[in-house]
C-alpha atoms as a PDB file:
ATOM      1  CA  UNK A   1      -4.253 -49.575  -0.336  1.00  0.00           C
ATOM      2  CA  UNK A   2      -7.244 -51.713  -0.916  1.00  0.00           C
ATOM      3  CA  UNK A   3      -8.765 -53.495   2.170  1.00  0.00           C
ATOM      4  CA  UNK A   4     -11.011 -55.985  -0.597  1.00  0.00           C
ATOM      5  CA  UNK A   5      -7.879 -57.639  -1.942  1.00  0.00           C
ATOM      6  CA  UNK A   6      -6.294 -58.460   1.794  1.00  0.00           C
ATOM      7  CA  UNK A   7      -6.117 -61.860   2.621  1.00  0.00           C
ATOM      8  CA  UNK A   8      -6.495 -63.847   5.966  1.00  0.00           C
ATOM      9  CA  UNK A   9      -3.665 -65.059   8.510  1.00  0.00           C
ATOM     10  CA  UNK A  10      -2.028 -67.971   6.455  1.00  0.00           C
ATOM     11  CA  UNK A  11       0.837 -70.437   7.887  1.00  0.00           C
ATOM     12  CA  UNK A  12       4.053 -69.318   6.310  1.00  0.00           C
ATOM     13  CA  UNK A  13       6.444 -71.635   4.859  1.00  0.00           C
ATOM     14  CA  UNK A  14      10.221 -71.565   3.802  1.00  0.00           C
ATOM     15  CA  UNK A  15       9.471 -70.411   0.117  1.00  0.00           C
ATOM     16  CA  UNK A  16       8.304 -67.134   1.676  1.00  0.00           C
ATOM     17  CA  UNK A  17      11.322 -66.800   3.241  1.00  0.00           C
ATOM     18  CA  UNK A  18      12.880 -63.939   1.025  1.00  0.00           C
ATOM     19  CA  UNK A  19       9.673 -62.077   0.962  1.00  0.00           C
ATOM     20  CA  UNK A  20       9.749 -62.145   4.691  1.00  0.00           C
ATOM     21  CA  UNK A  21      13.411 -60.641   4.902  1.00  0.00           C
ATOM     22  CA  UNK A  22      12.057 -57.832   2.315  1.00  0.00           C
ATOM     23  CA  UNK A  23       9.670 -56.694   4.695  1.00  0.00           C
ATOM     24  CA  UNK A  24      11.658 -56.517   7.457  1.00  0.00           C
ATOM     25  CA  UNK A  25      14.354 -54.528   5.464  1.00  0.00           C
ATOM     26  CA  UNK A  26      10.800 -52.233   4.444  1.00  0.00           C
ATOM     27  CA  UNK A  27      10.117 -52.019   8.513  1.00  0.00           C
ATOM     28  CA  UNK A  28      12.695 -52.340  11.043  1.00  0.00           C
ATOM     29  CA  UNK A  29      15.002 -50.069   9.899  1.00  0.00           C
ATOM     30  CA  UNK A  30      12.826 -47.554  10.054  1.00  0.00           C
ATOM     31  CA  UNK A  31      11.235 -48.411  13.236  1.00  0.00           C
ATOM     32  CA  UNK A  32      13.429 -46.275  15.852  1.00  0.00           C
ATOM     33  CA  UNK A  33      11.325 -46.027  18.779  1.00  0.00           C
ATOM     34  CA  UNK A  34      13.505 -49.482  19.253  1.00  0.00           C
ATOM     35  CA  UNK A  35      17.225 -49.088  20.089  1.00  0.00           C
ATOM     36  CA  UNK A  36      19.161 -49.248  16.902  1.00  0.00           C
ATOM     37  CA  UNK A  37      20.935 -52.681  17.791  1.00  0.00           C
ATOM     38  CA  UNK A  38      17.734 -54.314  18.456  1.00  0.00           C
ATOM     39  CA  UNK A  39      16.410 -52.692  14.828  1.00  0.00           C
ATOM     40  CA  UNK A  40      19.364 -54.799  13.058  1.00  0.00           C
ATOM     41  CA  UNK A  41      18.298 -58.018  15.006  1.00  0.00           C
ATOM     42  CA  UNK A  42      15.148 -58.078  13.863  1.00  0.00           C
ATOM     43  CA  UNK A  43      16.062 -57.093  10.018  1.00  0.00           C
ATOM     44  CA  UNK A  44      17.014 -60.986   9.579  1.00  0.00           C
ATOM     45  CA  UNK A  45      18.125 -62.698   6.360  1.00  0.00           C
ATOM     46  CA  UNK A  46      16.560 -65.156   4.424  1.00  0.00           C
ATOM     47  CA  UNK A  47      18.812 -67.785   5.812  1.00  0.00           C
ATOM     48  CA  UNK A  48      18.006 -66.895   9.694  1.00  0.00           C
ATOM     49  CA  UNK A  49      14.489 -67.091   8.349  1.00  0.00           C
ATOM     50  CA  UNK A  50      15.126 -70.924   7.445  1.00  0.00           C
ATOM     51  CA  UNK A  51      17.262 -71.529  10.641  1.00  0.00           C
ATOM     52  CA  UNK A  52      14.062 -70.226  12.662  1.00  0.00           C
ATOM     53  CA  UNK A  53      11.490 -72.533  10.932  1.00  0.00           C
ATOM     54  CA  UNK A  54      13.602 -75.226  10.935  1.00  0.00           C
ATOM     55  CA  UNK A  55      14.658 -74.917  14.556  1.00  0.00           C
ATOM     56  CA  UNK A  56      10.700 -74.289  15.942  1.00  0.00           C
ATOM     57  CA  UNK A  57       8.906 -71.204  15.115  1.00  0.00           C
ATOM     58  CA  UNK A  58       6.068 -70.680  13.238  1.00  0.00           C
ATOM     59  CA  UNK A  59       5.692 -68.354  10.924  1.00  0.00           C
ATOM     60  CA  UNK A  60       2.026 -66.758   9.855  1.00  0.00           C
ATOM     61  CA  UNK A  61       1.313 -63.865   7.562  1.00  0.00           C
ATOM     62  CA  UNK A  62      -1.317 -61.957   6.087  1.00  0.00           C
ATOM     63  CA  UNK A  63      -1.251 -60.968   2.392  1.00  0.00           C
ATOM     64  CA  UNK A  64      -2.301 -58.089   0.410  1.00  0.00           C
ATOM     65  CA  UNK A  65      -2.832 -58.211  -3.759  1.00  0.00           C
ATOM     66  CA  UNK A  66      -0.388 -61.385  -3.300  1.00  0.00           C
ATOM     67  CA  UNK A  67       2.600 -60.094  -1.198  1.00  0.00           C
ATOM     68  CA  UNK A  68       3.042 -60.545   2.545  1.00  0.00           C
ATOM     69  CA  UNK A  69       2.537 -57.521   4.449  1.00  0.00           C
ATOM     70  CA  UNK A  70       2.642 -58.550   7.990  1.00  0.00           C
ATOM     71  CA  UNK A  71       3.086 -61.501   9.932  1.00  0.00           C
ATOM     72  CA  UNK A  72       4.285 -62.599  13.337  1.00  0.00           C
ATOM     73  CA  UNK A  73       6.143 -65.711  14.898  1.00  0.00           C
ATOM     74  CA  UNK A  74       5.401 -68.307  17.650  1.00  0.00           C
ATOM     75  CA  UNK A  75       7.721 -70.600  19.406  1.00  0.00           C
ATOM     76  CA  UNK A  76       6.248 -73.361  21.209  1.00  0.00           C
ATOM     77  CA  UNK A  77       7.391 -74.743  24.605  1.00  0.00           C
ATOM     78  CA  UNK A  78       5.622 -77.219  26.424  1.00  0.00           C
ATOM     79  CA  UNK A  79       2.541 -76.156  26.798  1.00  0.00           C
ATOM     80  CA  UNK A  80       3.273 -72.401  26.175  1.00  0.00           C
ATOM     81  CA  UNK A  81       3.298 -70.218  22.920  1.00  0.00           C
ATOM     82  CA  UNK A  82       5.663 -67.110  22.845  1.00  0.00           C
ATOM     83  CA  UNK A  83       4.379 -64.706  20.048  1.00  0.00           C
ATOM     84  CA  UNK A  84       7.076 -62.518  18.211  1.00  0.00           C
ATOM     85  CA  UNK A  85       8.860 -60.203  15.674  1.00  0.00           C
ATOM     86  CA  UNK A  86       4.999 -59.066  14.727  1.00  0.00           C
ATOM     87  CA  UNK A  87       5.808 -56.631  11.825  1.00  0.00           C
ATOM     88  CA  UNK A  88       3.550 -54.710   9.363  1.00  0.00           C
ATOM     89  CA  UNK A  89       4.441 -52.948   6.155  1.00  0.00           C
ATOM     90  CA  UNK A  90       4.139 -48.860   7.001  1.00  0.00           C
ATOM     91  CA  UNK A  91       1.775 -48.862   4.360  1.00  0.00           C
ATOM     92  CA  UNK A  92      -0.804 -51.140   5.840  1.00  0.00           C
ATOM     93  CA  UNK A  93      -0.836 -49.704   9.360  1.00  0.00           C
ATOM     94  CA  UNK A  94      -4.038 -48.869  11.061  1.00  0.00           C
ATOM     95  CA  UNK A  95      -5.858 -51.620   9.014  1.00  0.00           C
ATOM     96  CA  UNK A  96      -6.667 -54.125  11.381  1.00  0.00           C
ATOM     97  CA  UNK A  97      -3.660 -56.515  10.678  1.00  0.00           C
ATOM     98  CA  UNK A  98      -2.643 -56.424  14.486  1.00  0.00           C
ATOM     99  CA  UNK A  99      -5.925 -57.137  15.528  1.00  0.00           C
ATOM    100  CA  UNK A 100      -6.185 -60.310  13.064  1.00  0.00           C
ATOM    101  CA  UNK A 101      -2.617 -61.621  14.232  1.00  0.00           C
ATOM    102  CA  UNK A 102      -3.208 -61.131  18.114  1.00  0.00           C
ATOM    103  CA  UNK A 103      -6.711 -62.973  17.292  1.00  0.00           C
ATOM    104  CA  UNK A 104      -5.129 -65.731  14.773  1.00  0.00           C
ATOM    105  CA  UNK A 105      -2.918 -66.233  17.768  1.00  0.00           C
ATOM    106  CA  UNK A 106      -5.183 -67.021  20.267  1.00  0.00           C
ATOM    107  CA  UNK A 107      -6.804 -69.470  18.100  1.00  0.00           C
ATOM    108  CA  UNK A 108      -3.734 -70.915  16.754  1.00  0.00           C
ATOM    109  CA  UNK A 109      -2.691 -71.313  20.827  1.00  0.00           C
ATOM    110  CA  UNK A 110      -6.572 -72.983  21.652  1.00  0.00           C
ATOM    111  CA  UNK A 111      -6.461 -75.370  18.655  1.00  0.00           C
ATOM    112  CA  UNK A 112      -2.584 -76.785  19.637  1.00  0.00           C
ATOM    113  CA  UNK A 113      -3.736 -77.096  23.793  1.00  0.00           C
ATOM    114  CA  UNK A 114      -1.228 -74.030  25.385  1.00  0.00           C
ATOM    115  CA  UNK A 115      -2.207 -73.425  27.939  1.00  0.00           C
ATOM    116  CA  UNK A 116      -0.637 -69.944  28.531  1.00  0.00           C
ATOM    117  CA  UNK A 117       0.549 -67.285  25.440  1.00  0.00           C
ATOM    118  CA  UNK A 118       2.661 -65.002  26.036  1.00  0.00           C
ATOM    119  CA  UNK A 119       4.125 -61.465  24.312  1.00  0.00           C
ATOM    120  CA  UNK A 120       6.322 -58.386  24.805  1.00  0.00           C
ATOM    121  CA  UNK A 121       5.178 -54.454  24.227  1.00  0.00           C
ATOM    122  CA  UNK A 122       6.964 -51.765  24.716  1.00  0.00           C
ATOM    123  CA  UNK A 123       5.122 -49.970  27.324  1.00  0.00           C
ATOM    124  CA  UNK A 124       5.344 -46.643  24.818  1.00  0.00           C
ATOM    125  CA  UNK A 125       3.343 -48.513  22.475  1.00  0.00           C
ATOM    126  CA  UNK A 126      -0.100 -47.499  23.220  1.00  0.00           C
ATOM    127  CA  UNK A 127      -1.994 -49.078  20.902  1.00  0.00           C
ATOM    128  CA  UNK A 128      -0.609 -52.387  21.218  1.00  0.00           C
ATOM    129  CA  UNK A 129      -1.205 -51.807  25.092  1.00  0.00           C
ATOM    130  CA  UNK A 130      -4.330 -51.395  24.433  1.00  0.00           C
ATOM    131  CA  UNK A 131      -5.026 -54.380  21.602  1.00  0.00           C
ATOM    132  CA  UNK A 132      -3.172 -56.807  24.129  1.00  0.00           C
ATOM    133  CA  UNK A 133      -5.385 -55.643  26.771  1.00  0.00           C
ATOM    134  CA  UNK A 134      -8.882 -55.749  24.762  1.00  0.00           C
ATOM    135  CA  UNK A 135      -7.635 -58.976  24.222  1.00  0.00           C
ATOM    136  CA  UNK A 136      -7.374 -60.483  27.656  1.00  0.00           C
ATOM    137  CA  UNK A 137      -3.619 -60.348  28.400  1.00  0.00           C
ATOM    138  CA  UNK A 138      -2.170 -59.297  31.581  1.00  0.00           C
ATOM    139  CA  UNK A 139       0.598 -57.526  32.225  1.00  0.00           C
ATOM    140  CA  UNK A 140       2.720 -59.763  34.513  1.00  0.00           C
ATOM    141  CA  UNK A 141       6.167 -57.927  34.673  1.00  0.00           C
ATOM    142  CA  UNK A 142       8.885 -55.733  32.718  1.00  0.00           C
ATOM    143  CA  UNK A 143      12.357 -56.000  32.256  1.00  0.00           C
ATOM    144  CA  UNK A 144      15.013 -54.462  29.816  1.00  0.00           C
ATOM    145  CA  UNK A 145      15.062 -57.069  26.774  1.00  0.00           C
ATOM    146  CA  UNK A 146      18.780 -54.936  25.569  1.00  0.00           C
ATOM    147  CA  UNK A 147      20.397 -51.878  26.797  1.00  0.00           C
ATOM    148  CA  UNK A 148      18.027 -49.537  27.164  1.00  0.00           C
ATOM    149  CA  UNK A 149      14.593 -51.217  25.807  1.00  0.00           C
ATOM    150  CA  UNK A 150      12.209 -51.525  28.431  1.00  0.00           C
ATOM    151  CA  UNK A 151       9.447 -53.920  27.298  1.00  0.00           C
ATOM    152  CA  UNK A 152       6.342 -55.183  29.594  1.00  0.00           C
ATOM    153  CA  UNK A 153       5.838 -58.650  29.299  1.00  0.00           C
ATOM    154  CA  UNK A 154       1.987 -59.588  28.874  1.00  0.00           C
ATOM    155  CA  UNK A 155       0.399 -63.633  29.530  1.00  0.00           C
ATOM    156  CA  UNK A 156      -2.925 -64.829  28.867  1.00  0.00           C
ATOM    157  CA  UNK A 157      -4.423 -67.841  30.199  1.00  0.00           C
ATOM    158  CA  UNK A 158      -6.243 -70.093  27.206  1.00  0.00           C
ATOM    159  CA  UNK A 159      -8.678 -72.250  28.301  1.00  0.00           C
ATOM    160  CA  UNK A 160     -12.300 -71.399  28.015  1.00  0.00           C
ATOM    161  CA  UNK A 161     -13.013 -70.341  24.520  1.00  0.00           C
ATOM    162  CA  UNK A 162     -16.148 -67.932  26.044  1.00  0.00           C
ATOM    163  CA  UNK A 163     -13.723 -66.242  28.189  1.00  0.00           C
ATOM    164  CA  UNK A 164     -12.165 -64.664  24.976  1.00  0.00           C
ATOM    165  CA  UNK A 165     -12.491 -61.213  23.970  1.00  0.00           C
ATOM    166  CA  UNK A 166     -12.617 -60.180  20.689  1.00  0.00           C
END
């Protein structure tokens, strides 16, 4: 992999629908610290993809030598942002790609007004732990999301831009 030819977070729209469901057949399936059943919810079709947009989230991504290998999803309530379904391509782990989503975000969260962002980890996730943390988020509770998935569920107040970590 080349970092030079990797691309910035970029709004996502419908006509990268289908290369969104590739790489979520490229990650979740092969993802199994998560509960199998929760594996085939996230590996969603094209058409879910649409439904999603169309009914609220926001999809961004981040491209490499011109195909999408990561990207996350926000739903927006009110004055609150609920960040998602973050996948990135096994191949471009340990690049920084996390650390631009969790940052695009943030900003994405300041420039609409939210006043409050929130995301789940799985508390065996480390590294995400840790990214949310550097970050600013607080852990704030934990609850079983399916059968046997414990996830910690992390909120971060947006307000003033100097209070942000980076």
């Amino acid at each position: 992999m080349n970092n030079d030819n990797i691309l910035g977070v970029e709004r996502l729209l419908e006509t990268d629908a289908s290369e969104i469901e590739l790489l979520l057949k490229e990650v979740w399936p092969k993802t199994v610290d998560y509960p199998k059943p929760w594996r085939e919810m996230r590996t969603i079709s094209k058409e879910q993809i649409i439904n999603e947009m169309n009914d609220g989230f926001t999809y961004f991504g981040i491209k490499a030598n011109g195909r999408i290998v990561g990207f996350y999803k926000v739903f927006i309530a009110e004055s609150i942002c609920i960040g998602e379904h973050q996948s990135v391509h096994p191949s471009y782990r340990n690049c920084g790609l996390g650390k631009a989503m969790y940052k695009h975000f943030i900003e994405f969260a300041e420039k609409i007004g939210a006043r409050r962002i929130y995301v789940n980890i799985l508390p065996t996730h480390v590294a995400s732990v840790k990214l949310v943390e550097t970050f600013g988020f607080k852990k704030i509770g934990e609850f079983e999301q399916i059968s046997e998935m414990l996830v910690q569920l992390y909120e971060k107040e947006i307000g003033n831009l100097n209070d942000r970590k980076k």
